[in-house]
Protein backbone atom coordinates (compact mmCIF):
# COMPACT_ATOMS: atom_id res chain seq x y z
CA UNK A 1 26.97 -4.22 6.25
CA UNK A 2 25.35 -6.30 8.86
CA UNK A 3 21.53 -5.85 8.51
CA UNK A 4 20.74 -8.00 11.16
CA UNK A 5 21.57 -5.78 13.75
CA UNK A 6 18.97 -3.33 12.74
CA UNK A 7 16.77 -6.28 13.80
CA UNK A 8 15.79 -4.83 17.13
CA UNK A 9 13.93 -1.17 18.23
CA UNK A 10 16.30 0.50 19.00
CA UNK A 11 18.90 0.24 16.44
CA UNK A 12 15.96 0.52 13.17
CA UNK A 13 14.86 3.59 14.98
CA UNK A 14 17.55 5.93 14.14
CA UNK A 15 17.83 4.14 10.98
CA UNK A 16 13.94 4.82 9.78
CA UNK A 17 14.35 8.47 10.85
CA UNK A 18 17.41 8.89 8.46
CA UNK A 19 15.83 7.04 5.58
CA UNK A 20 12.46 8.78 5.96
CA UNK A 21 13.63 12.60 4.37
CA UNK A 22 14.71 10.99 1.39
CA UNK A 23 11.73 8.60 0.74
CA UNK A 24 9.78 11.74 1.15
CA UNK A 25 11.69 13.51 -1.06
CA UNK A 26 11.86 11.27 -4.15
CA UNK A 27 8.16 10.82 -3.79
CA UNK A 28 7.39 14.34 -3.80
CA UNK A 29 9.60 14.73 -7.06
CA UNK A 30 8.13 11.43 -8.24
CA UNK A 31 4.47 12.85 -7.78
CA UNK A 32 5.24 16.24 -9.63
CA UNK A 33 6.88 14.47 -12.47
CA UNK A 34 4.24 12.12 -12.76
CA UNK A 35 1.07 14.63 -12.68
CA UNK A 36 2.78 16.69 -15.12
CA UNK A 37 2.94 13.83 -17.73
CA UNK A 38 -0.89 12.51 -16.47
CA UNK A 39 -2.15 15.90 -17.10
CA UNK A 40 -0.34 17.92 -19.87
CA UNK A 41 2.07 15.52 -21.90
CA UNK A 42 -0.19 12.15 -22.19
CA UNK A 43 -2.41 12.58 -24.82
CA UNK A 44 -6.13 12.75 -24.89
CA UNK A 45 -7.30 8.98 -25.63
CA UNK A 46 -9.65 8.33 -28.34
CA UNK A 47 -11.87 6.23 -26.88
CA UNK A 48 -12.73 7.26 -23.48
CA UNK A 49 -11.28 11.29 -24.11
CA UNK A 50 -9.16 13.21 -20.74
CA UNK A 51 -11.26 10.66 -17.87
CA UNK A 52 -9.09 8.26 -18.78
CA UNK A 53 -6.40 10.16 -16.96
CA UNK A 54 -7.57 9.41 -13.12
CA UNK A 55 -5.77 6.08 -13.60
CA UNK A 56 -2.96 7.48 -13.18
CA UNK A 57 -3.92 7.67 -9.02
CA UNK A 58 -6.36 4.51 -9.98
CA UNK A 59 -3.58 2.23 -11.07
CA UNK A 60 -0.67 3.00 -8.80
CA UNK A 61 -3.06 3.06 -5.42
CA UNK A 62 -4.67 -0.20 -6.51
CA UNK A 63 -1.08 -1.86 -7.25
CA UNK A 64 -0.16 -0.74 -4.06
CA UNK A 65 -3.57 -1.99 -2.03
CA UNK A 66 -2.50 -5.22 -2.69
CA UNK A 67 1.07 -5.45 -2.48
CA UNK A 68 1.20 -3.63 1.15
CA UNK A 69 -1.21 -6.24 2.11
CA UNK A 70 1.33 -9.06 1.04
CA UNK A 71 4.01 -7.00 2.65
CA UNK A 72 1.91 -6.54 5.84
CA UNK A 73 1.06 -10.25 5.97
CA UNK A 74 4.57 -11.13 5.47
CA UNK A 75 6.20 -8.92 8.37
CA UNK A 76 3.10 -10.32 10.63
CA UNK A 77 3.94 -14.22 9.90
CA UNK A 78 7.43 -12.60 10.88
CA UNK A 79 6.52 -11.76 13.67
CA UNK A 80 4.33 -14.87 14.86
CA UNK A 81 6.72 -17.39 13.47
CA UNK A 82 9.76 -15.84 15.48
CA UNK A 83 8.16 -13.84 17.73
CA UNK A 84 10.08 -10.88 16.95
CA UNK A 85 8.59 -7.37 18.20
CA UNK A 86 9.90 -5.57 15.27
CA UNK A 87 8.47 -7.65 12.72
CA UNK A 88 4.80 -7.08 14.35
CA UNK A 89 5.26 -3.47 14.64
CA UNK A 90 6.38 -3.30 10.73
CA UNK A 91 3.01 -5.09 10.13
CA UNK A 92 0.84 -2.79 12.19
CA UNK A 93 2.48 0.63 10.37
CA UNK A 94 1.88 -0.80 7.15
CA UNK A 95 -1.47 -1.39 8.06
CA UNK A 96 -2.93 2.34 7.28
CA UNK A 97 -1.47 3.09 4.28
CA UNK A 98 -2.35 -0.05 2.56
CA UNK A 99 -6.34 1.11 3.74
CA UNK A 100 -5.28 4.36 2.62
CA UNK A 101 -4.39 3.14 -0.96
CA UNK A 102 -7.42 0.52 -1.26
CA UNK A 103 -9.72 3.53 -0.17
CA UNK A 104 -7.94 5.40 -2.77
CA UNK A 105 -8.35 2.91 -5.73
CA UNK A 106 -12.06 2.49 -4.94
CA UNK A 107 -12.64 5.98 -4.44
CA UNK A 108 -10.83 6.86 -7.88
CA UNK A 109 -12.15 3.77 -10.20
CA UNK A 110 -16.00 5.25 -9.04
CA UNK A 111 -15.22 8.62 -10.93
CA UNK A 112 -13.66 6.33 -13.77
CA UNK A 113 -16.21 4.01 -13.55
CA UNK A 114 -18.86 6.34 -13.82
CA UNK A 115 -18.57 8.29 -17.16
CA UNK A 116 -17.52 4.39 -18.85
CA UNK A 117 -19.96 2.27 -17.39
CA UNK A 118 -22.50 4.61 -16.52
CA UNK A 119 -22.63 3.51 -12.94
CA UNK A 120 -20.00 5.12 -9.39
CA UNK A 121 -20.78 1.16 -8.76
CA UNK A 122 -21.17 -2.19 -9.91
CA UNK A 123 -20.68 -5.61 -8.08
CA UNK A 124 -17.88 -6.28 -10.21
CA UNK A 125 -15.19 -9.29 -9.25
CA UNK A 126 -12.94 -7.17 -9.05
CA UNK A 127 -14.20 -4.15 -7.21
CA UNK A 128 -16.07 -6.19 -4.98
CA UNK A 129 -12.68 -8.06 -3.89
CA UNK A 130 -10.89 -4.97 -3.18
CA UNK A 131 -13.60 -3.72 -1.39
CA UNK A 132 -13.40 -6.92 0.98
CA UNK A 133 -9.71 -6.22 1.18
CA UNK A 134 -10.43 -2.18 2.48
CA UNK A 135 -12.77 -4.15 4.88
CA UNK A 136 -9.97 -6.64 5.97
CA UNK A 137 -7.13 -3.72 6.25
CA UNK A 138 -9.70 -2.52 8.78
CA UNK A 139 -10.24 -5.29 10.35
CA UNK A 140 -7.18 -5.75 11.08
CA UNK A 141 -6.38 -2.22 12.18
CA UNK A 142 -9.68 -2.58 14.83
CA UNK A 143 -8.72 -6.22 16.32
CA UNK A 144 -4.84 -4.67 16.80
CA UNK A 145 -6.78 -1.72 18.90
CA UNK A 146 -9.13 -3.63 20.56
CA UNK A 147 -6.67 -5.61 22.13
CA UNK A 148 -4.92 -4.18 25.25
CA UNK A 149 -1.95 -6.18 25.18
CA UNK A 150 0.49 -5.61 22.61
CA UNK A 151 1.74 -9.63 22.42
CA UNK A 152 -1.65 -10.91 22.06
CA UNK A 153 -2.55 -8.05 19.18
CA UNK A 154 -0.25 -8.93 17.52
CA UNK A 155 -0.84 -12.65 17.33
CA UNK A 156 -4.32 -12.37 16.53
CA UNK A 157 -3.36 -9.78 13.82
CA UNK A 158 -1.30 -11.61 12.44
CA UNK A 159 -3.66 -14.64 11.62
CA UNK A 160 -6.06 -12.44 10.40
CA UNK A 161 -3.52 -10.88 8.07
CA UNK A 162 -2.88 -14.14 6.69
CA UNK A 163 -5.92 -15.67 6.23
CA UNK A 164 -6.80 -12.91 4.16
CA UNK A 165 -4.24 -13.09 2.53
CA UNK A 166 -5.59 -15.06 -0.06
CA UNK A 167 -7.92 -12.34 -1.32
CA UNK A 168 -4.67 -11.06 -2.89
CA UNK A 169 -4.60 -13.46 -5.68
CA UNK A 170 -8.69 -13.00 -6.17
CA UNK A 171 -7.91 -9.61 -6.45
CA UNK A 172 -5.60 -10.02 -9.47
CA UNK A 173 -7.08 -13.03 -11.32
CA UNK A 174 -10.37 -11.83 -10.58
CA UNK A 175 -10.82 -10.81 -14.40
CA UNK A 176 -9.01 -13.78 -15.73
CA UNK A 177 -11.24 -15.92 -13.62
CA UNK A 178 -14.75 -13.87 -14.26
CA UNK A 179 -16.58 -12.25 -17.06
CA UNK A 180 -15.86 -8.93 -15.26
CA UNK A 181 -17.10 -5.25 -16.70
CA UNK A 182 -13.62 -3.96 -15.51
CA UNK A 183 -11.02 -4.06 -18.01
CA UNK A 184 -7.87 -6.38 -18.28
CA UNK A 185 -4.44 -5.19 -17.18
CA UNK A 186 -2.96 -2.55 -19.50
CA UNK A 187 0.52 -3.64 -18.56
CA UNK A 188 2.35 -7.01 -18.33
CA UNK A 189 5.88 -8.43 -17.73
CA UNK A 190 4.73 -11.24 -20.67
CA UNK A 191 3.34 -8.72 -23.37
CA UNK A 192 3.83 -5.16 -24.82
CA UNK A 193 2.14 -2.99 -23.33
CA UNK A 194 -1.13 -1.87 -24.82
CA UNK A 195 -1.17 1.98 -24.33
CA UNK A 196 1.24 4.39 -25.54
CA UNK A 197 4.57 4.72 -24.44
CA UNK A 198 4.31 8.41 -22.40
CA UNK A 199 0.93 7.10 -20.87
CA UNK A 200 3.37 3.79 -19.75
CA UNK A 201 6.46 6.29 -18.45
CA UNK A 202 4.05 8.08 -16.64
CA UNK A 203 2.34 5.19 -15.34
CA UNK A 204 5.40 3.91 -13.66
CA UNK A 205 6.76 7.24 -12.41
CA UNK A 206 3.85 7.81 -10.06
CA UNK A 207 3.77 3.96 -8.83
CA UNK A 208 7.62 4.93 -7.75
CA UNK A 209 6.27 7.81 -6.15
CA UNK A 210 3.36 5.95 -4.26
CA UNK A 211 5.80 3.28 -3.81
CA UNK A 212 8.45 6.05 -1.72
CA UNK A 213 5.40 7.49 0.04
CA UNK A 214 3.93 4.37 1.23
CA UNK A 215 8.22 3.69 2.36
CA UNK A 216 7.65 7.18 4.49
CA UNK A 217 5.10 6.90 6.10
CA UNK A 218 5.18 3.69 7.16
CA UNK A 219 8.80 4.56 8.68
CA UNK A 220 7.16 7.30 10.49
CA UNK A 221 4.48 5.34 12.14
CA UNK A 222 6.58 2.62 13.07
CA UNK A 223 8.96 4.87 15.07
CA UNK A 224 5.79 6.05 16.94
CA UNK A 225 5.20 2.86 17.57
CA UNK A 226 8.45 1.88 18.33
CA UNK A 227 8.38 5.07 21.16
CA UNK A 228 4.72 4.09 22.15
CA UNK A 229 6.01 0.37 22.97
CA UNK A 230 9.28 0.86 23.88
CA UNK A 231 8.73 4.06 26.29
CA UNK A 232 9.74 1.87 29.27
CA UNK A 233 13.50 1.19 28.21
CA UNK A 234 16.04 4.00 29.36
CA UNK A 235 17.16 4.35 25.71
CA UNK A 236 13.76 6.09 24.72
CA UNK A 237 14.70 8.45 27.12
CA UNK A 238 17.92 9.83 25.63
CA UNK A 239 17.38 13.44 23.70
CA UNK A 240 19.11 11.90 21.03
CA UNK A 241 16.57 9.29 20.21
CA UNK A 242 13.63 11.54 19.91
């Protein structure tokens, strides 16, 4: 199959709107599956008791914070390196969900943080870094809608996408780096893992499900955009394209 010609507007479009039922779908499935074994077939842990189970929203939205920011920046230096209109408009529908899923994480690890450390907040590495990369997701979200025109947005986007960038890394070395209250990461491709092995299974089963949501909706929003942008070209104004 030749990929590249999904490279323009109007051929992804059709393709996103077949591809987003099923992403929907499997995270749906993904999310049921995965709250069932968070709340009824994980057991209780022995140290911090049943609050240990918001990490299963904690983890996954976190996770995803920072890799739809690296997938954001990556379809934005797309899209200023070859000027290519889809690339920017894959940047700027990743955009909310990857604020969505840092508001998430920090809104989660306060009700964690507060029965373990005593405190909804601490200036933490780590929480402080994700909050400045909420703050940078919506930064770039207000410079892309502050600018009228749609090829200057997205250049000036873009370099603020990757210049932040680097808060990425912080992010996930941040208690490697620091003597940090929050804890170390439960799971790693060079270790065992250090919880048991349901808590693990359903771990991973609601990242997948996160993962497909996040796959959805950013579909979804870029075929608004691509109809927003696009609304010009006679091809928009087919029936069978909307």
């Amino acid at each position: 199959m030749n990929w590249l010609k999904y490279s323009s507007p109007q051929t992804f479009y059709p393709l996103a709107g077949r591809m987003v039922p099923w992403f929907m779908v499997i995270a749906v499935i993904l999310g049921v599956i995965g709250l069932y074994i968070a709340l009824f077939a994980a057991p209780t842990d022995f140290q911090q008791g049943d609050a240990y189970r918001i990490i299963f929203i904690h983890v996954p939205a976190a996770w995803m914070s920072m890799f739809l920011y690296v997938v954001m920046a990556f379809w934005a230096g797309i899209g200023l390196a070859f000027n290519t209109r889809l690339s920017s408009m894959m940047a700027h529908a990743v955009a909310p969900t990857g604020a969505l899923m840092t508001f998430i994480a920090l809104w989660t690890g306060a009700f964690w943080g507060r029965p373990t450390w005593g405190a909804w907040w601490v200036w933490d590495a780590r929480l402080t870094s994700e909050l400045i990369l909420l703050f940078l997701y919506l930064g770039y979200l207000s410079l892309v809608a502050a600018i009228d025109d749609p090829r200057r947005a997205d250049k000036a986007s873009a370099v603020l996408a990757l210049v932040g960038a680097i808060n990425v890394p912080i992010i996930y070395f941040s208690v490697k780096w620091w003597n940090t209250l929050h804890q170390g990461s439960s799971v790693s491709i060079t270790r065992a893992p250090s919880m048991a092995r349901i808590m693990l299974i359903g771990m991973l089963v609601m990242v997948f499900a996160f993962w497909a949501y996040s796959i959805a909706a950013t579909l979804m929003r870029v075929r608004g955009t691509i109809l927003d942008r696009e609304r010009s070209a006679a091809w928009v104004r087919e029936p069978g394209h909307r």
